[in-house]
Protein backbone atom coordinates (compact mmCIF):
# COMPACT_ATOMS: atom_id res chain seq x y z
CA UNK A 1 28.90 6.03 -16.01
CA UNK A 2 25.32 6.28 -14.76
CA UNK A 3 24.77 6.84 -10.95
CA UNK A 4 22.93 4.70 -9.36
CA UNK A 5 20.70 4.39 -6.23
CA UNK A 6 19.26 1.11 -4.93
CA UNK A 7 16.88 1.90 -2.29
CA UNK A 8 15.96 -1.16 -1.42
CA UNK A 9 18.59 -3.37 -0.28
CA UNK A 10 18.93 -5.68 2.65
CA UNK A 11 23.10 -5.54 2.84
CA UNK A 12 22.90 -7.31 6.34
CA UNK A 13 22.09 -10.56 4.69
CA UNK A 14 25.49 -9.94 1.97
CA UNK A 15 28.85 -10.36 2.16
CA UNK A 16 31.72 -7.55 1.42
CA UNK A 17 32.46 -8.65 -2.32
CA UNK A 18 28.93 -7.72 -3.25
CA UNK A 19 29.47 -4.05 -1.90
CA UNK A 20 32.88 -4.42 -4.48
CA UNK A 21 30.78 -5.73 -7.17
CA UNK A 22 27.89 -3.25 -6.66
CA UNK A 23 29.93 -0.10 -6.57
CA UNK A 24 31.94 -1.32 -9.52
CA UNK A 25 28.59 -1.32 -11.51
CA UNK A 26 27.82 2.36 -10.27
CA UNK A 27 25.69 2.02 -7.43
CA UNK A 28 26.86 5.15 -5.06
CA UNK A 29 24.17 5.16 -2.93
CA UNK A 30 21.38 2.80 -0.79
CA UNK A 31 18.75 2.59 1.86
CA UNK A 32 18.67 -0.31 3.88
CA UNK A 33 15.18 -1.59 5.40
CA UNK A 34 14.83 -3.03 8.50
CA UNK A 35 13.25 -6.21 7.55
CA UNK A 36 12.44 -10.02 9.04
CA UNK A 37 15.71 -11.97 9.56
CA UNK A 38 14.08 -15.77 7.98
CA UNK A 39 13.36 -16.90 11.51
CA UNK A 40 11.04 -15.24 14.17
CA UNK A 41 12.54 -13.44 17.01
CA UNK A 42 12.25 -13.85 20.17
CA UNK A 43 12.92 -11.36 22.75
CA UNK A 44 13.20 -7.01 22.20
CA UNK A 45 16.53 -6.99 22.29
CA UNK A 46 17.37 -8.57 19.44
CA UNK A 47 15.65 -6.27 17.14
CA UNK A 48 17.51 -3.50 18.79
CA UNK A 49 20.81 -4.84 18.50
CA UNK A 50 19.92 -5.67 14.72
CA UNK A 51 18.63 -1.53 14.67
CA UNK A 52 21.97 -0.42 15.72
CA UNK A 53 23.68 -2.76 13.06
CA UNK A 54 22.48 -0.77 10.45
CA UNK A 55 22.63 2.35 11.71
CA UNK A 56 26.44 2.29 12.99
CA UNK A 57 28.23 -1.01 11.66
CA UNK A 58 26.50 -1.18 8.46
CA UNK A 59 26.93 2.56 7.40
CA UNK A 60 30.97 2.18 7.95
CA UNK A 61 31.46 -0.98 5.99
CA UNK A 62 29.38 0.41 2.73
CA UNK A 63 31.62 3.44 3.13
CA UNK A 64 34.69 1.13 2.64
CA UNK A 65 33.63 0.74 -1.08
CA UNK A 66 32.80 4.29 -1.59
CA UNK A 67 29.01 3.21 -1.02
CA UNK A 68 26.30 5.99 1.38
CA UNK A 69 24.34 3.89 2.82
CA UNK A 70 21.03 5.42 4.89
CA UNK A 71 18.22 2.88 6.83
CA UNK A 72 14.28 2.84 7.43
CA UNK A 73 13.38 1.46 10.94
CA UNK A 74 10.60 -0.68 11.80
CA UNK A 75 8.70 -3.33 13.16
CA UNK A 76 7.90 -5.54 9.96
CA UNK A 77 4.47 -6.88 9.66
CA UNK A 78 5.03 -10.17 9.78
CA UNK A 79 6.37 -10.60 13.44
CA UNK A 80 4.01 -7.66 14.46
CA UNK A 81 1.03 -11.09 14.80
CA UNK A 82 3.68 -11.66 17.85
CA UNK A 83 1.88 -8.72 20.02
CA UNK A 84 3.63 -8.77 23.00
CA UNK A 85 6.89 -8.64 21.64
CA UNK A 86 5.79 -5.80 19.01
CA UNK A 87 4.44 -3.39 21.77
CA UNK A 88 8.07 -4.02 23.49
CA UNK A 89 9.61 -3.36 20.06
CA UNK A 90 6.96 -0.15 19.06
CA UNK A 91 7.62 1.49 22.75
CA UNK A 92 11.95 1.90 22.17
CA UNK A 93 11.29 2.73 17.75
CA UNK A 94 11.21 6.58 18.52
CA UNK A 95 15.07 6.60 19.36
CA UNK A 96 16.08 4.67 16.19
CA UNK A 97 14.09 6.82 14.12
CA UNK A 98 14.94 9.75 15.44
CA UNK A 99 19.21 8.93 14.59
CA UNK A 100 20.24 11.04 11.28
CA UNK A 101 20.95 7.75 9.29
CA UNK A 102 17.03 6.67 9.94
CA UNK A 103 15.54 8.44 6.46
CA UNK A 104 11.94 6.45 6.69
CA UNK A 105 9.36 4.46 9.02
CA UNK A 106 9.95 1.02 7.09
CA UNK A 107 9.14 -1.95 5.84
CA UNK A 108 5.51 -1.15 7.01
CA UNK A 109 2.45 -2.66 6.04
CA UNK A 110 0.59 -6.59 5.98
CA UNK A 111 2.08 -10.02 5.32
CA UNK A 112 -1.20 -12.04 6.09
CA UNK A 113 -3.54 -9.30 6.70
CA UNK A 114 -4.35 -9.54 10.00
CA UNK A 115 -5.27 -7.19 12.70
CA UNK A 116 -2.48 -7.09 14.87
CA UNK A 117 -0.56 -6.19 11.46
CA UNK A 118 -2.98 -2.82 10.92
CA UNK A 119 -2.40 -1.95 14.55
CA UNK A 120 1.56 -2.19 14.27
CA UNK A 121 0.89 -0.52 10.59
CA UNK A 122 -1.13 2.43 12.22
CA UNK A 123 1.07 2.99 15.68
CA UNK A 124 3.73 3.40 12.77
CA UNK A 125 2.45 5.60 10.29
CA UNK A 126 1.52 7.97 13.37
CA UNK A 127 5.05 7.44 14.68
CA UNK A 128 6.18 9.16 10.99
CA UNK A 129 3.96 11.65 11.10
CA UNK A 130 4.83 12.59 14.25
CA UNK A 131 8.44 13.11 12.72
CA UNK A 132 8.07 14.64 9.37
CA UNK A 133 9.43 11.25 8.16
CA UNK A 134 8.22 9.32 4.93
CA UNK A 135 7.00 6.06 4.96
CA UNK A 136 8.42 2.96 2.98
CA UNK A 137 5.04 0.43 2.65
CA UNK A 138 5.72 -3.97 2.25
CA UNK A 139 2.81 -4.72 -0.52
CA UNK A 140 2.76 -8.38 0.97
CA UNK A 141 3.85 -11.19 -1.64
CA UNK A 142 0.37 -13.28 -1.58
CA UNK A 143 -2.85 -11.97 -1.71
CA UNK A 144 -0.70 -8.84 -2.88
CA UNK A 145 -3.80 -6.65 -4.33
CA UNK A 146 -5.92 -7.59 -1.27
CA UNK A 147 -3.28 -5.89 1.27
CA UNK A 148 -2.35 -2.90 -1.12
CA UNK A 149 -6.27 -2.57 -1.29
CA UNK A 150 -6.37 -2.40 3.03
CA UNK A 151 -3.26 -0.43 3.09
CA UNK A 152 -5.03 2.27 1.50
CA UNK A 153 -7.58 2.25 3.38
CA UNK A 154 -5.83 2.81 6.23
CA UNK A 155 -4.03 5.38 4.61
CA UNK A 156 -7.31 7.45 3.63
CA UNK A 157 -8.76 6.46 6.66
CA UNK A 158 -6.10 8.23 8.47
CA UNK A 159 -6.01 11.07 5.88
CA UNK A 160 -2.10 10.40 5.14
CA UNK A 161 -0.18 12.50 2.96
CA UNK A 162 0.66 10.02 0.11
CA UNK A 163 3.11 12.10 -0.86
CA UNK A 164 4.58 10.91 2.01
CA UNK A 165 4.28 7.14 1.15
CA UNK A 166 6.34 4.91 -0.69
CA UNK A 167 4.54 1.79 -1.96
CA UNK A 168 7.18 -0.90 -2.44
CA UNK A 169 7.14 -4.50 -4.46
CA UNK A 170 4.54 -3.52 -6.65
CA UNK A 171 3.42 -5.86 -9.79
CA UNK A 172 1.18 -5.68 -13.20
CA UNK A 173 -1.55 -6.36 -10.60
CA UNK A 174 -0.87 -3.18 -7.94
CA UNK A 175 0.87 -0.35 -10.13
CA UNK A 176 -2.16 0.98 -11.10
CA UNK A 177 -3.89 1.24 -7.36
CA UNK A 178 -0.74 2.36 -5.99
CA UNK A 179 -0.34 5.17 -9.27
CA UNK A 180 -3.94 6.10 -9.19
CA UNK A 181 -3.66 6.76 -5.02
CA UNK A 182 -0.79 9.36 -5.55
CA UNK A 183 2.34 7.16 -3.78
CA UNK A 184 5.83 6.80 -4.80
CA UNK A 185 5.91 3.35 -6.24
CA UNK A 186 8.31 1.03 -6.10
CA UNK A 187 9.27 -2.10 -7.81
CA UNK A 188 11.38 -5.20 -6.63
CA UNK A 189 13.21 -6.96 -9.01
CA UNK A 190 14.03 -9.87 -7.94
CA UNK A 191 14.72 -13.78 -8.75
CA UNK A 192 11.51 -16.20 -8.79
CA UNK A 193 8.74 -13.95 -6.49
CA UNK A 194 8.93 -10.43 -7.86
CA UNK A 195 9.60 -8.77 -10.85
CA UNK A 196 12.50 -9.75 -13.82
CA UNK A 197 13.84 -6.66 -15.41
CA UNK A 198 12.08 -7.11 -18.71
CA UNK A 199 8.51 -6.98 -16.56
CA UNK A 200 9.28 -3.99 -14.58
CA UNK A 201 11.07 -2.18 -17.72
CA UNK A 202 7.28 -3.30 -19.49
CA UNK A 203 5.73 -1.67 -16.03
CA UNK A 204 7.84 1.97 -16.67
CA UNK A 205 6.88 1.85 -20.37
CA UNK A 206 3.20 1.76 -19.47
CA UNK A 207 2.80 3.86 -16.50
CA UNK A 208 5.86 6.17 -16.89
CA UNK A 209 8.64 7.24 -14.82
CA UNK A 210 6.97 10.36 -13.06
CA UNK A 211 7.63 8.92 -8.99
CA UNK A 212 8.85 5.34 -9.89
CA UNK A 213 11.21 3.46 -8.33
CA UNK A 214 13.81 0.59 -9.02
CA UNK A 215 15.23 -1.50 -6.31
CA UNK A 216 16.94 -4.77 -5.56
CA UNK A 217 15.50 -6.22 -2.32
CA UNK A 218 18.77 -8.41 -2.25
CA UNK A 219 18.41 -10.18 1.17
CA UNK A 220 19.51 -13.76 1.93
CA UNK A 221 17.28 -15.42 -0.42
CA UNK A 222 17.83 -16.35 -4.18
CA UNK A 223 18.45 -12.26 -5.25
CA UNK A 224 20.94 -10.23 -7.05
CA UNK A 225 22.33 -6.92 -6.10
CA UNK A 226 22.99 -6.20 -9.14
CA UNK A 227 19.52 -6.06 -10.34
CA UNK A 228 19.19 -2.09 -10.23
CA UNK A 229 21.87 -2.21 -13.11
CA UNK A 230 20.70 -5.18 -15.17
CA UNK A 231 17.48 -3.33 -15.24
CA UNK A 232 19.18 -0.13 -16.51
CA UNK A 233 20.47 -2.13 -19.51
CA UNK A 234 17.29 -3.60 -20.38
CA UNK A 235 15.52 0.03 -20.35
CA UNK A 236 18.33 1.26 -22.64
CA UNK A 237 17.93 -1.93 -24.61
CA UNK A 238 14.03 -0.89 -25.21
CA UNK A 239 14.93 2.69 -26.23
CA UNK A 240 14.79 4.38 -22.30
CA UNK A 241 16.46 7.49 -23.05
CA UNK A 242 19.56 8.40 -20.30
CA UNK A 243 17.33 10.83 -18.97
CA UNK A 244 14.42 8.65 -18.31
CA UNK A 245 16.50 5.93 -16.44
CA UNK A 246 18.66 8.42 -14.06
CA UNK A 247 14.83 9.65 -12.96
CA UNK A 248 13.84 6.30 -12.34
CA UNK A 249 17.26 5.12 -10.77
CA UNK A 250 18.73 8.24 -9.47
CA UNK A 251 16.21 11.57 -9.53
CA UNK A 252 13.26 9.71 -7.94
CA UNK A 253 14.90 7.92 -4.72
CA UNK A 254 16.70 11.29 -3.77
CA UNK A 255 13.20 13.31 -4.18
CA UNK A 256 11.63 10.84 -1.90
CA UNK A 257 14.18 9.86 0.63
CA UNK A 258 15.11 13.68 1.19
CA UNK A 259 11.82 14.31 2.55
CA UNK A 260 13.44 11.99 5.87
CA UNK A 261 16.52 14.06 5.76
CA UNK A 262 19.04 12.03 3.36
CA UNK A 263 21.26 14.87 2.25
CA UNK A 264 21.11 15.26 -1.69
């Protein structure tokens, strides 16, 4: 069976039978996101509690189905416009990313492209630098090509490694900024707002499979964790050869991800 690596997978938001279901279908390992809950916070402490989840809790149970599961820490964009509570948040990050689960700074990046979301996005990228730690980017679902565009910006602007960067949720309408810039690039597919395997299979046979990615995003909206594999079938169905998918689903996530210190 083909290994599999979803990296890209909010497990917080899913229930133990979709662990059983997902390692049944070959998925060995994941990263995990930190990532907005559906409702604003309210107070620090809640996002630190929800850090320590997925560090500690959330590492043991995916181990009960044979699953190595790994994290990205952050403060997401979109509760970042909440400024008070984000400089609470940004001043206790460093000892979440520092534990040896914590493989990347993410979900980074804009939801409405604001400024308080490029201030949270720069304190953060500098936060990874600081750490020799790769950075997973949020392309923001509307006005996508408008935030990818000011993401690299601030990328250049800071002079950022882009090998360094992984540009997540990418569609027809980003792939080729996010290619021609040098990132890993990433592609969600998932139900109704992202991508359906046929697209992003249509996206690998255009652009190739040289530092592209495959994930899931399965959170606790209308998604699938078992989109890594449904993809996999519909690259074999359009001639993929076995070689060309385990890059895409296997080779490429551990290049990137070991970078942060995921053990290979």
């Amino acid at each position: 069976m083909l290994r599999i690596f979803d990296p890209h997978v909010h497990m917080y938001a899913r229930t133990t039978d979709d662990y059983e279901i997902m390692a049944l279908a070959g998925i060995e390992r994941i990263v995990e996101p930190a990532f907005w809950l559906g409702q604003p916070r309210k107070r620090p402490g809640t996002f630190f509690d929800y850090f320590e989840h997925l560090l500690e809790f959330e590492t043991e149970r995916a181990a009960q189905y044979g699953i190595d599961h790994w994290v990205t820490i952050a403060m997401n964009p979109r509760e970042a416009n909440d400024e008070e509570l984000c400089r609470a948040v940004l001043a206790e990050l460093p000892r979440y990313l520092d534990h040896p689960r914590c493989v990347a700074v993410g979900e980074i990046g804009f939801d409405r492209i604001t400024e308080a979301e490029e201030r949270a996005l720069r304190a953060q990228l500098e936060m990874a630098r600081e750490r020799g730690l790769p950075v997973l980017i949020h392309t923001p679902h509307h006005r996508k090509k408008e935030g990818t565009e000011r993401t690299l910006a601030v990328l250049r602007d800071m002079d950022y490694d882009m090998d360094m960067v992984l540009m997540d949720h990418n569609t027809e309408e980003t792939i080729g900024l996010s290619q021609r810039a040098g990132c890993w690039c990433g592609h969600t597919v998932y139900p109704i707002t992202k991508l359906s395997p046929e697209r992003a299979t249509a996206i690998l046979q255009q652009y190739g499979t040289r530092r592209m990615l495959i994930n899931s995003a399965a959170d606790w909206g209308p998604s699938d964790p078992l989109s890594v594999p449904k993809t996999v079938r519909e690259m074999r169905r359009r001639g993929f050869t076995d070689e060309q998918i385990a890059e895409v689903v296997w080779d490429n996530p551990h290049r990137f991800f070991a970078r942060g210190g995921l053990a290979v």
